[in-house]
PDB file of N, CA and C in Angstrom:
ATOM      1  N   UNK A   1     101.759   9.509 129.223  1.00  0.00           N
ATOM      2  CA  UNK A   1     102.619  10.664 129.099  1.00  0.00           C
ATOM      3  C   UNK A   1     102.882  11.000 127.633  1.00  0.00           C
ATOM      4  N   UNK A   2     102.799  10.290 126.830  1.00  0.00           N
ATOM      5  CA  UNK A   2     103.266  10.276 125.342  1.00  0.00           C
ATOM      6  C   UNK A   2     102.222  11.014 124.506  1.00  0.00           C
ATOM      7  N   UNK A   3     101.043  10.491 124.966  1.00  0.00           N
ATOM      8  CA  UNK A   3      99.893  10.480 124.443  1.00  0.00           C
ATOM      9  C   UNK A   3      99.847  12.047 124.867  1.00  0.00           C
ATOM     10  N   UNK A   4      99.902  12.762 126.152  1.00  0.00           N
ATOM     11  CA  UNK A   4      99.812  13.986 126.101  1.00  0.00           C
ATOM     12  C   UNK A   4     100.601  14.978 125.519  1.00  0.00           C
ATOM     13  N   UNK A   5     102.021  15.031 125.366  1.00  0.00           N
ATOM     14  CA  UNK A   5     102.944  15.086 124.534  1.00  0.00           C
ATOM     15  C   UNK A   5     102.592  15.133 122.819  1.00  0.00           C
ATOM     16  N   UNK A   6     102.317  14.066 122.347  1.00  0.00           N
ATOM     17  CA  UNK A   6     101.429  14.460 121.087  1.00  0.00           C
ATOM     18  C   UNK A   6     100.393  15.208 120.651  1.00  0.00           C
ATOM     19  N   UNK A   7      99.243  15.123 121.871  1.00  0.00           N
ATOM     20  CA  UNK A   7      97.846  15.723 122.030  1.00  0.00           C
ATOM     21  C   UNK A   7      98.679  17.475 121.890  1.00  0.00           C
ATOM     22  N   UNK A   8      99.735  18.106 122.784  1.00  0.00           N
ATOM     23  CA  UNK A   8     100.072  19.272 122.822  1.00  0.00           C
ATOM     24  C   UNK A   8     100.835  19.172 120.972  1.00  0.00           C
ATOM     25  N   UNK A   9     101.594  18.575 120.944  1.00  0.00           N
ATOM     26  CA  UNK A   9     102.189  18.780 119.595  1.00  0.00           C
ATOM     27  C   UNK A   9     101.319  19.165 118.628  1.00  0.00           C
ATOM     28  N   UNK A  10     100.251  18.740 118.592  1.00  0.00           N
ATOM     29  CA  UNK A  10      98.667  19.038 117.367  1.00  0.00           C
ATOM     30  C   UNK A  10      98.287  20.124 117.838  1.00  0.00           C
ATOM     31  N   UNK A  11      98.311  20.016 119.146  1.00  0.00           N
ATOM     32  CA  UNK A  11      97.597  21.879 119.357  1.00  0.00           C
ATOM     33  C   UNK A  11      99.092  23.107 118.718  1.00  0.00           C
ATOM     34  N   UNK A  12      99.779  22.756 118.598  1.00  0.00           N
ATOM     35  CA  UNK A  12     100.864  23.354 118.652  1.00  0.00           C
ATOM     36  C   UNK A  12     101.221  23.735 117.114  1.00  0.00           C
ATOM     37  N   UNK A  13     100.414  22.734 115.918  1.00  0.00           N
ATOM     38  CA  UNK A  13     100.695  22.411 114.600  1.00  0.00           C
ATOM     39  C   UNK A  13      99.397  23.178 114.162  1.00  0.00           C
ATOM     40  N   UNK A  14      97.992  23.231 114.705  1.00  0.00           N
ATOM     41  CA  UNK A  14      97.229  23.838 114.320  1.00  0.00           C
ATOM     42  C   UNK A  14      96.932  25.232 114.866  1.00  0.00           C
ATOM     43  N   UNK A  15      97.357  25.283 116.197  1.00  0.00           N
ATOM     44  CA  UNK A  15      97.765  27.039 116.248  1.00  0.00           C
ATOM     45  C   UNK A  15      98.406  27.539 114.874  1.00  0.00           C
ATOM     46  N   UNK A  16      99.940  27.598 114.846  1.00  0.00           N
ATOM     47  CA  UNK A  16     100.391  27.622 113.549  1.00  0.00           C
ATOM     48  C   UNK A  16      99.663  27.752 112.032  1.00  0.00           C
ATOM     49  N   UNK A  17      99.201  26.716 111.902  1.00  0.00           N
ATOM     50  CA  UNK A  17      98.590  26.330 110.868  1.00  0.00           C
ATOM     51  C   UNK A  17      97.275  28.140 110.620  1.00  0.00           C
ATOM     52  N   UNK A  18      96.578  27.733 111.551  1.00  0.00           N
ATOM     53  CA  UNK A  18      95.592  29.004 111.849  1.00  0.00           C
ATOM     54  C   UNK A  18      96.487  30.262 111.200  1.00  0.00           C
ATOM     55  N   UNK A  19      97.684  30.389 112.103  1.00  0.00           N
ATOM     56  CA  UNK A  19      98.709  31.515 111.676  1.00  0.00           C
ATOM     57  C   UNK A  19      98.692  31.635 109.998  1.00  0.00           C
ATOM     58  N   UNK A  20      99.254  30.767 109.781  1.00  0.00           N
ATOM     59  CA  UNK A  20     100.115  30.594 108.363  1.00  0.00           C
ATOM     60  C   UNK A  20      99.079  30.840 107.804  1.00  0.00           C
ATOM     61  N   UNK A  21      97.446  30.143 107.835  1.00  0.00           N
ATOM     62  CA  UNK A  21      96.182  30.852 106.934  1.00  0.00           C
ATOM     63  C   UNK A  21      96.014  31.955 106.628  1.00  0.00           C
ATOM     64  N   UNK A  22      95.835  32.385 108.007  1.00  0.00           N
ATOM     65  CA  UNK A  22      95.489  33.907 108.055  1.00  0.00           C
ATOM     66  C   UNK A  22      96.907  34.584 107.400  1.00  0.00           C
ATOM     67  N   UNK A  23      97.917  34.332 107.616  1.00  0.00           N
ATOM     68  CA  UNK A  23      98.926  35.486 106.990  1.00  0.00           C
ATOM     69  C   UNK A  23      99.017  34.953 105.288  1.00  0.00           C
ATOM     70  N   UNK A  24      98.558  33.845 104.857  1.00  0.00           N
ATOM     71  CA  UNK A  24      98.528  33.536 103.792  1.00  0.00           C
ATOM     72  C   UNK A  24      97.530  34.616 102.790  1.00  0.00           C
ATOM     73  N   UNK A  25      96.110  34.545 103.309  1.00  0.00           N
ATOM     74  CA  UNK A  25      95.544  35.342 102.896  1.00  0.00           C
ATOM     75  C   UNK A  25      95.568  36.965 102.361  1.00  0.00           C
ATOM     76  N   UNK A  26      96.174  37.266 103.502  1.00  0.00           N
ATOM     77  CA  UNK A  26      96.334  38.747 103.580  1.00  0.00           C
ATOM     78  C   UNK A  26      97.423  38.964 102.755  1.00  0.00           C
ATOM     79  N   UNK A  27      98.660  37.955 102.484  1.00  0.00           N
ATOM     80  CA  UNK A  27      99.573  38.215 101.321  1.00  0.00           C
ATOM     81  C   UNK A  27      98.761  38.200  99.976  1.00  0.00           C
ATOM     82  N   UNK A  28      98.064  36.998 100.058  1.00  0.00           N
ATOM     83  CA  UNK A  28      97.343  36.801  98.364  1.00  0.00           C
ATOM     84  C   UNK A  28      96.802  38.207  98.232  1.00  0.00           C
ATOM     85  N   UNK A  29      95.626  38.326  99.430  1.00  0.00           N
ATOM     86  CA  UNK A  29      94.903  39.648  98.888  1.00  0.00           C
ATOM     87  C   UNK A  29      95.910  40.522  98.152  1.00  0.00           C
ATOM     88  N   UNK A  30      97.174  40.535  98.819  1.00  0.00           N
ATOM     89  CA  UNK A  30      97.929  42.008  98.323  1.00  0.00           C
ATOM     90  C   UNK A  30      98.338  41.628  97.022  1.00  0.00           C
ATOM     91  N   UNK A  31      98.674  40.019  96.520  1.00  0.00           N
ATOM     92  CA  UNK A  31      98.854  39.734  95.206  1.00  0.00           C
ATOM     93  C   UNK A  31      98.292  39.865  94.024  1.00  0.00           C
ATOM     94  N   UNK A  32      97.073  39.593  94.975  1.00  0.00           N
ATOM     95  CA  UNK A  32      96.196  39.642  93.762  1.00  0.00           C
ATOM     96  C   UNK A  32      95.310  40.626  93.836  1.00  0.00           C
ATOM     97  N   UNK A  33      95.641  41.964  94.166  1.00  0.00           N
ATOM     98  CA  UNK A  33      95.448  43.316  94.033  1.00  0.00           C
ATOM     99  C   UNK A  33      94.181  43.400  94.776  1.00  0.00           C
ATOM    100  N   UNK A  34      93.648  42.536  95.679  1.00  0.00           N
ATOM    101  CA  UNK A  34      92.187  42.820  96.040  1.00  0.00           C
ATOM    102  C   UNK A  34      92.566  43.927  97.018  1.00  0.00           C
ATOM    103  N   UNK A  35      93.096  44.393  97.881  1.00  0.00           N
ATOM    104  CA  UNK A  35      93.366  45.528  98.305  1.00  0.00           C
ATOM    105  C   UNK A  35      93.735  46.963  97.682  1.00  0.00           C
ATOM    106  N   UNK A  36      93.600  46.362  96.088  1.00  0.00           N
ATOM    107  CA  UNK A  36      93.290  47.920  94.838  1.00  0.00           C
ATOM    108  C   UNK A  36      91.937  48.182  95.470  1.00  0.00           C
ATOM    109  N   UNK A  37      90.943  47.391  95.687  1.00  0.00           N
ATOM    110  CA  UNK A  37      89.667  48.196  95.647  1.00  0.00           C
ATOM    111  C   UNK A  37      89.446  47.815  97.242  1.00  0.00           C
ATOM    112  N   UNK A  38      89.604  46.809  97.670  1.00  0.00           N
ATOM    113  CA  UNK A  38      88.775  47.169  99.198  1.00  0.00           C
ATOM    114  C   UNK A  38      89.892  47.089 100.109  1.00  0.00           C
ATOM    115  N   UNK A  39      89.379  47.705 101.373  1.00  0.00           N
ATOM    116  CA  UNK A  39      90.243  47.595 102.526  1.00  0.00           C
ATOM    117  C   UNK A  39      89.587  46.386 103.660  1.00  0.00           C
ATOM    118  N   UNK A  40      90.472  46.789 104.604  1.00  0.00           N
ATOM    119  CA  UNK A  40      90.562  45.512 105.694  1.00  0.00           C
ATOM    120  C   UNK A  40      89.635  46.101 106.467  1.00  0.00           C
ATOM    121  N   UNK A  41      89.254  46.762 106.880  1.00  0.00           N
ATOM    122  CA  UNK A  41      88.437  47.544 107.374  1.00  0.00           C
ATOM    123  C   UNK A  41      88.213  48.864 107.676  1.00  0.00           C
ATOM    124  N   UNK A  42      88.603  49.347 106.855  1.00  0.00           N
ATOM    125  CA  UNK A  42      87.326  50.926 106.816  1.00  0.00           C
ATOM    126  C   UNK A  42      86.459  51.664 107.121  1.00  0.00           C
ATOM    127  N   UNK A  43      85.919  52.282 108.077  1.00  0.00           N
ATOM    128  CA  UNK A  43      85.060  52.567 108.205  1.00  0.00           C
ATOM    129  C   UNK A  43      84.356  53.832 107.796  1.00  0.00           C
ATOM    130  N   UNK A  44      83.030  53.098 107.207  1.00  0.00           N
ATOM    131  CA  UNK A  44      82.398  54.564 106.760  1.00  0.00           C
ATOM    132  C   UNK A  44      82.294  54.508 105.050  1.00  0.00           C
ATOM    133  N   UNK A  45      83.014  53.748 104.396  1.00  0.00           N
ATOM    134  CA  UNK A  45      82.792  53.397 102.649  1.00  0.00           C
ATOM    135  C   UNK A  45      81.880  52.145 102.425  1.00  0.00           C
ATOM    136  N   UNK A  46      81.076  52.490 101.676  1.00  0.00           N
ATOM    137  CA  UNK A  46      80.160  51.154 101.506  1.00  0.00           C
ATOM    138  C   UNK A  46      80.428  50.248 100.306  1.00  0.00           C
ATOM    139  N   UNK A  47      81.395  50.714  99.381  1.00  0.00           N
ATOM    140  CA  UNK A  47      81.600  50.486  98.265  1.00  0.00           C
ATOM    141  C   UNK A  47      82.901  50.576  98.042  1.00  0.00           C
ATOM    142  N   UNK A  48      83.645  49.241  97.472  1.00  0.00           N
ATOM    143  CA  UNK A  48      83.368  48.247  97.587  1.00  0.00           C
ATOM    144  C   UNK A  48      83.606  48.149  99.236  1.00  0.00           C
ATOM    145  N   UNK A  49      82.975  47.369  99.902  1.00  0.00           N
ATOM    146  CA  UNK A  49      83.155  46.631 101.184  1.00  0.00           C
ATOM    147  C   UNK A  49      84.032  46.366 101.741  1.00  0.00           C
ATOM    148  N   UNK A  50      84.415  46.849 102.886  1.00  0.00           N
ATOM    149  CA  UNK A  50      85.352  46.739 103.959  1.00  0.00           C
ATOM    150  C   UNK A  50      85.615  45.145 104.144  1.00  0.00           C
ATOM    151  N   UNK A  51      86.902  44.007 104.083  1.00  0.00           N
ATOM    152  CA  UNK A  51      86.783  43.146 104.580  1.00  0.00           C
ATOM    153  C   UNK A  51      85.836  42.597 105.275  1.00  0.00           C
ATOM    154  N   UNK A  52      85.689  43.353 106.479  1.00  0.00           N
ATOM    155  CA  UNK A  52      85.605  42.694 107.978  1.00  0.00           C
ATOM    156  C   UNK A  52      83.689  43.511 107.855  1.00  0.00           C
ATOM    157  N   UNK A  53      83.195  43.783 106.688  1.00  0.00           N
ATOM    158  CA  UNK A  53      81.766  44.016 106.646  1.00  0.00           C
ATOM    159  C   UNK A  53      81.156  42.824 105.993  1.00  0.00           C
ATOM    160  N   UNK A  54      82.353  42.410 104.731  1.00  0.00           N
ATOM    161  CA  UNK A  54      81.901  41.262 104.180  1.00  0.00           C
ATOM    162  C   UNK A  54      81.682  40.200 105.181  1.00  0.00           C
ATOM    163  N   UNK A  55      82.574  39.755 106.052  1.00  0.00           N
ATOM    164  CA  UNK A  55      83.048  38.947 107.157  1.00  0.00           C
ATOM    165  C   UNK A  55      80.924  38.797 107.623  1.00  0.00           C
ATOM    166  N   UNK A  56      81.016  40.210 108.418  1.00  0.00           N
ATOM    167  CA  UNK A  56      80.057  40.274 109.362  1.00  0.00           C
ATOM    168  C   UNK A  56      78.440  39.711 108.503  1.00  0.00           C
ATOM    169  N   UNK A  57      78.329  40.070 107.455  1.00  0.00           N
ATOM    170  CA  UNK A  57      77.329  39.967 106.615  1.00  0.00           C
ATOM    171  C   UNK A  57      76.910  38.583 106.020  1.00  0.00           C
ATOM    172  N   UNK A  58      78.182  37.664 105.521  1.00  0.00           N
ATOM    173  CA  UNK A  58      78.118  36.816 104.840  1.00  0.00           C
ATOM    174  C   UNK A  58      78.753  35.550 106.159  1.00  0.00           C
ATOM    175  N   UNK A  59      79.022  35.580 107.054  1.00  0.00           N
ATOM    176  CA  UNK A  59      79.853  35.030 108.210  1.00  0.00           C
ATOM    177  C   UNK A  59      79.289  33.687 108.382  1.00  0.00           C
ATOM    178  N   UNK A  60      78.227  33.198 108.320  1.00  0.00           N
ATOM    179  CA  UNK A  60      77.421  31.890 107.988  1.00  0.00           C
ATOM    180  C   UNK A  60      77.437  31.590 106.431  1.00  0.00           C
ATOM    181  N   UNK A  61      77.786  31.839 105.607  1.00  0.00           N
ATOM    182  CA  UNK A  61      77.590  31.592 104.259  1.00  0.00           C
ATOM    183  C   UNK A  61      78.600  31.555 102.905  1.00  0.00           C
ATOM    184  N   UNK A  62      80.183  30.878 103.335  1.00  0.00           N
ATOM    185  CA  UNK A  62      81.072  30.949 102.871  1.00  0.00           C
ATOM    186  C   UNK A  62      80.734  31.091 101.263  1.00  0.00           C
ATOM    187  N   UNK A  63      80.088  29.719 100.773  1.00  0.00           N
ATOM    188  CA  UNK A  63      79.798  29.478  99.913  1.00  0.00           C
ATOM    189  C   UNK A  63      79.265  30.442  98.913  1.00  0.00           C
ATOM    190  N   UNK A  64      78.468  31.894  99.202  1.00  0.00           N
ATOM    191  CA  UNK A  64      78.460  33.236  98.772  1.00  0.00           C
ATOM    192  C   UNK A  64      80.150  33.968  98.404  1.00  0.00           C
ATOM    193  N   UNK A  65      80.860  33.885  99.497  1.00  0.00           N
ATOM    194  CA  UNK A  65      81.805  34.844  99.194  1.00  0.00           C
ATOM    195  C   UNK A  65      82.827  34.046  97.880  1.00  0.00           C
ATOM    196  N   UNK A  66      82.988  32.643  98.233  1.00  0.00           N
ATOM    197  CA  UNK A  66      83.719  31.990  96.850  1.00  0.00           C
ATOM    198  C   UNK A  66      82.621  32.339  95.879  1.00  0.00           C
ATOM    199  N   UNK A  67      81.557  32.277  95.374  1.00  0.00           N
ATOM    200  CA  UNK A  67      81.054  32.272  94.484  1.00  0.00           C
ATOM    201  C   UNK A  67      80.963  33.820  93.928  1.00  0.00           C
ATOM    202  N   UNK A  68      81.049  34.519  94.566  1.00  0.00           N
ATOM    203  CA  UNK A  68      81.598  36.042  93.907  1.00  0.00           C
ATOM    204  C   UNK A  68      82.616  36.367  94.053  1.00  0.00           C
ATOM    205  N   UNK A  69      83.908  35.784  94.501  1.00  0.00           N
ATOM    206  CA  UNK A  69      85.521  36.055  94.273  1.00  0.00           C
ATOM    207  C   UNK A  69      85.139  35.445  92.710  1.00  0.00           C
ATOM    208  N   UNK A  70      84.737  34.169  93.186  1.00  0.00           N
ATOM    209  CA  UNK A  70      85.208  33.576  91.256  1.00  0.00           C
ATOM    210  C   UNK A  70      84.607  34.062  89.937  1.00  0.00           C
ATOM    211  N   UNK A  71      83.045  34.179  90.463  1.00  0.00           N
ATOM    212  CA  UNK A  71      82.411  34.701  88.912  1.00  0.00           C
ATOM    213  C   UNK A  71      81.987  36.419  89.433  1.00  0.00           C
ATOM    214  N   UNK A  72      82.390  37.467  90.063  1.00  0.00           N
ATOM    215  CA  UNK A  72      82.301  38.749  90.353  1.00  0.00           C
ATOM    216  C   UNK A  72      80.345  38.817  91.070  1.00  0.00           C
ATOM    217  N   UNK A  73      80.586  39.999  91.137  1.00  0.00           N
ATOM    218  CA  UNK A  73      78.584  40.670  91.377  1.00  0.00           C
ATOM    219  C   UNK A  73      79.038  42.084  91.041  1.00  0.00           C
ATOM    220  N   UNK A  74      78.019  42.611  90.204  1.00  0.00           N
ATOM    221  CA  UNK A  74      77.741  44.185  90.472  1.00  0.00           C
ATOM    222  C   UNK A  74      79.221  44.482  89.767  1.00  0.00           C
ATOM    223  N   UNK A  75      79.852  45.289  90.828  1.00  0.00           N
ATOM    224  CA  UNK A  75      81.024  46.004  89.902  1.00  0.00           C
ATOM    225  C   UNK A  75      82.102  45.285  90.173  1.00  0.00           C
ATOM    226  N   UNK A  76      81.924  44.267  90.925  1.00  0.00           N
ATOM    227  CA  UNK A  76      83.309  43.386  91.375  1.00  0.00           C
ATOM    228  C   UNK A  76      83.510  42.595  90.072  1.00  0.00           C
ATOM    229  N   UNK A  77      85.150  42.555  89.462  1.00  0.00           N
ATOM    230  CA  UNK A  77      84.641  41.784  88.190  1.00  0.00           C
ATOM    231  C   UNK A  77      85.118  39.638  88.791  1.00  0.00           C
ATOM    232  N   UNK A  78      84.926  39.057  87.857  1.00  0.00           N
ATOM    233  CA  UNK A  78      85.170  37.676  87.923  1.00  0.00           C
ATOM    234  C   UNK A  78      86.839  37.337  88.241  1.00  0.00           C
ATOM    235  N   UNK A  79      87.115  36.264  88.801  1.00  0.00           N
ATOM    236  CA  UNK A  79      88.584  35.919  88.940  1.00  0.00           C
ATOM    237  C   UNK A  79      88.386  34.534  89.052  1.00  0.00           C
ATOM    238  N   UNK A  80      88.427  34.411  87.617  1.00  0.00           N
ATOM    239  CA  UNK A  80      88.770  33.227  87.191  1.00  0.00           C
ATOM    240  C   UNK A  80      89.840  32.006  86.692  1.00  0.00           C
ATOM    241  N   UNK A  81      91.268  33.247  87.359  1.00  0.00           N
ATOM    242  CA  UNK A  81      92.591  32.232  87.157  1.00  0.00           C
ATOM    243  C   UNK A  81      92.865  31.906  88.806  1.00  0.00           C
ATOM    244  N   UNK A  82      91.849  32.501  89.745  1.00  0.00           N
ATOM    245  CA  UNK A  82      92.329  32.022  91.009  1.00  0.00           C
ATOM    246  C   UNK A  82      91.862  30.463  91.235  1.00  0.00           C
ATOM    247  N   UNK A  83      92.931  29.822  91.483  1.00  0.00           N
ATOM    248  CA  UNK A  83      92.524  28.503  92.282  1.00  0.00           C
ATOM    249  C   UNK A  83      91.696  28.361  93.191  1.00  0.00           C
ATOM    250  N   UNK A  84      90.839  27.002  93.260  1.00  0.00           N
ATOM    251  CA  UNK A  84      90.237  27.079  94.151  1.00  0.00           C
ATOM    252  C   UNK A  84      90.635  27.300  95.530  1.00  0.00           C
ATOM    253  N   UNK A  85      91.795  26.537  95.740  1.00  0.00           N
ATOM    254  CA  UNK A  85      92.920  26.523  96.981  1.00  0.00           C
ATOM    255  C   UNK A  85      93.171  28.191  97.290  1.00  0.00           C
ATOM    256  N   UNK A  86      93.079  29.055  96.662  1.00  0.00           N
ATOM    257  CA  UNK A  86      93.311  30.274  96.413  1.00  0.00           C
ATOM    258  C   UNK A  86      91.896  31.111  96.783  1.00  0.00           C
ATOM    259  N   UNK A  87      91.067  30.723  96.813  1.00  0.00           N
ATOM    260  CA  UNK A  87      89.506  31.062  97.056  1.00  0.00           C
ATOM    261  C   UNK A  87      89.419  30.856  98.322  1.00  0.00           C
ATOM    262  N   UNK A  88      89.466  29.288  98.532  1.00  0.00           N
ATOM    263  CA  UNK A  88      89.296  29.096  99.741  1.00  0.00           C
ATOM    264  C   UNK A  88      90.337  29.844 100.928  1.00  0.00           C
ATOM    265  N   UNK A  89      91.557  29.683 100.582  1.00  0.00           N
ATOM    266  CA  UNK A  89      92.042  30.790 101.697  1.00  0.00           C
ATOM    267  C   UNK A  89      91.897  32.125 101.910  1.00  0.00           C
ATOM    268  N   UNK A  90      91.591  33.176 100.746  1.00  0.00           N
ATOM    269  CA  UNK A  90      91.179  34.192 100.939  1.00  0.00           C
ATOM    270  C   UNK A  90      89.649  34.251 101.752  1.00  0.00           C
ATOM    271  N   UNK A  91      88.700  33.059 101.294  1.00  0.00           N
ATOM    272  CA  UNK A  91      87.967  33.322 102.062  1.00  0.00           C
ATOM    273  C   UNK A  91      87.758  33.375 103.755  1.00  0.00           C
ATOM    274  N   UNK A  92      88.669  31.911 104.266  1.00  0.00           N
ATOM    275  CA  UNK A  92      88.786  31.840 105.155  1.00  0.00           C
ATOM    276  C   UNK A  92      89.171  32.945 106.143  1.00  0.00           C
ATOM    277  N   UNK A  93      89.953  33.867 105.268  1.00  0.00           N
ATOM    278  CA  UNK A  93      90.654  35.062 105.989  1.00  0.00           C
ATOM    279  C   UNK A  93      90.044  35.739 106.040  1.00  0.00           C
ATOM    280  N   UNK A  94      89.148  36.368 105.307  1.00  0.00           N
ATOM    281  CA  UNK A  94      88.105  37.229 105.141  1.00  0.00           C
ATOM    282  C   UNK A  94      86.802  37.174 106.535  1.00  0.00           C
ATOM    283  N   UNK A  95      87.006  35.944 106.003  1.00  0.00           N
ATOM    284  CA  UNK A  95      85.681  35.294 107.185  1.00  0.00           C
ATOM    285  C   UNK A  95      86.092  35.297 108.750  1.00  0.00           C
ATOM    286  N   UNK A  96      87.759  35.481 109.403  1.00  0.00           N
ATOM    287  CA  UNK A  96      88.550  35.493 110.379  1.00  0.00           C
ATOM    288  C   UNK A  96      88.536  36.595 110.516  1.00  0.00           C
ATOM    289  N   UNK A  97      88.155  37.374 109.974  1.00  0.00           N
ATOM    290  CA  UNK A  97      88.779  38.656 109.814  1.00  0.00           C
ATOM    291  C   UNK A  97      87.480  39.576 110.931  1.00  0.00           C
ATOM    292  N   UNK A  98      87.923  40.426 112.143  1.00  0.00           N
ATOM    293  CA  UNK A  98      86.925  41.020 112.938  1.00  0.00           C
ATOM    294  C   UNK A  98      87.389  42.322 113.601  1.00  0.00           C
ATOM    295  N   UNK A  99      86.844  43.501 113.345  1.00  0.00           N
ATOM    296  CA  UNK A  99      86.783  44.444 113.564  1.00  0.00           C
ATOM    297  C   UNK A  99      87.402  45.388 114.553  1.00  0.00           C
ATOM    298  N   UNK A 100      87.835  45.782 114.555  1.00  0.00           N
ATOM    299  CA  UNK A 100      89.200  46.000 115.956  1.00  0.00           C
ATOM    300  C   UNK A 100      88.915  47.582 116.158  1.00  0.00           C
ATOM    301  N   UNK A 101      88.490  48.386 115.344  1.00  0.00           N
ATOM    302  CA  UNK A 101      88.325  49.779 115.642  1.00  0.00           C
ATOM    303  C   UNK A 101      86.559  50.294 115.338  1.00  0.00           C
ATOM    304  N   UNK A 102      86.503  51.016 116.502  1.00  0.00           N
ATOM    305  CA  UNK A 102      85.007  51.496 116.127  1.00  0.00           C
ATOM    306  C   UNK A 102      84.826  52.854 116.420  1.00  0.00           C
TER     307      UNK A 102
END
């Protein structure tokens, strides 16, 4: 009985947890102005990229999207005072992130 009791408590800590990521992200983005240039999803601008296009495109390949948050591509410039801890959750959110209007 205990044992199930705990087993629910972890599901209960990482639901949450999931939460708190995802709303983590979407605050940073707004901190750190990445919502000056792109949106959450957009449709119809190719430039810069809709969240949830990056998501779809790069969705196997995290390791792409940190590596151009930190050192930029093309016209995106570099962000290099973001933490890694700071990378990684924006990415995660980014990468959570799925398309709701079509």
């Amino acid at each position: 009985m205990n044992w199930i009791i705990v087993q629910l408590g972890l599901v209960l800590v990482l639901i949450y947890s999931g939460s708190a990521l995802a709303n983590d992200g979407e605050v940073l983005a707004k901190q750190r102005a990445c919502l000056g240039c792109h949106s959450v999803e957009h449709i119809g601008i190719s430039y810069p990229p809709a969240f949830v296009r990056v998501a779809e495109k790069h969705r196997d390949n995290s390791e792409h999207i940190k590596n151009v948050i930190r050192n930029g591509k093309g016209k995106m410039p570099a962000h290099p005072t973001l933490t890694d801890a700071e990378i990684l959750i924006l990415t995660n959110w980014i990468l959570g992130l799925k398309e709701t209007t079509k």
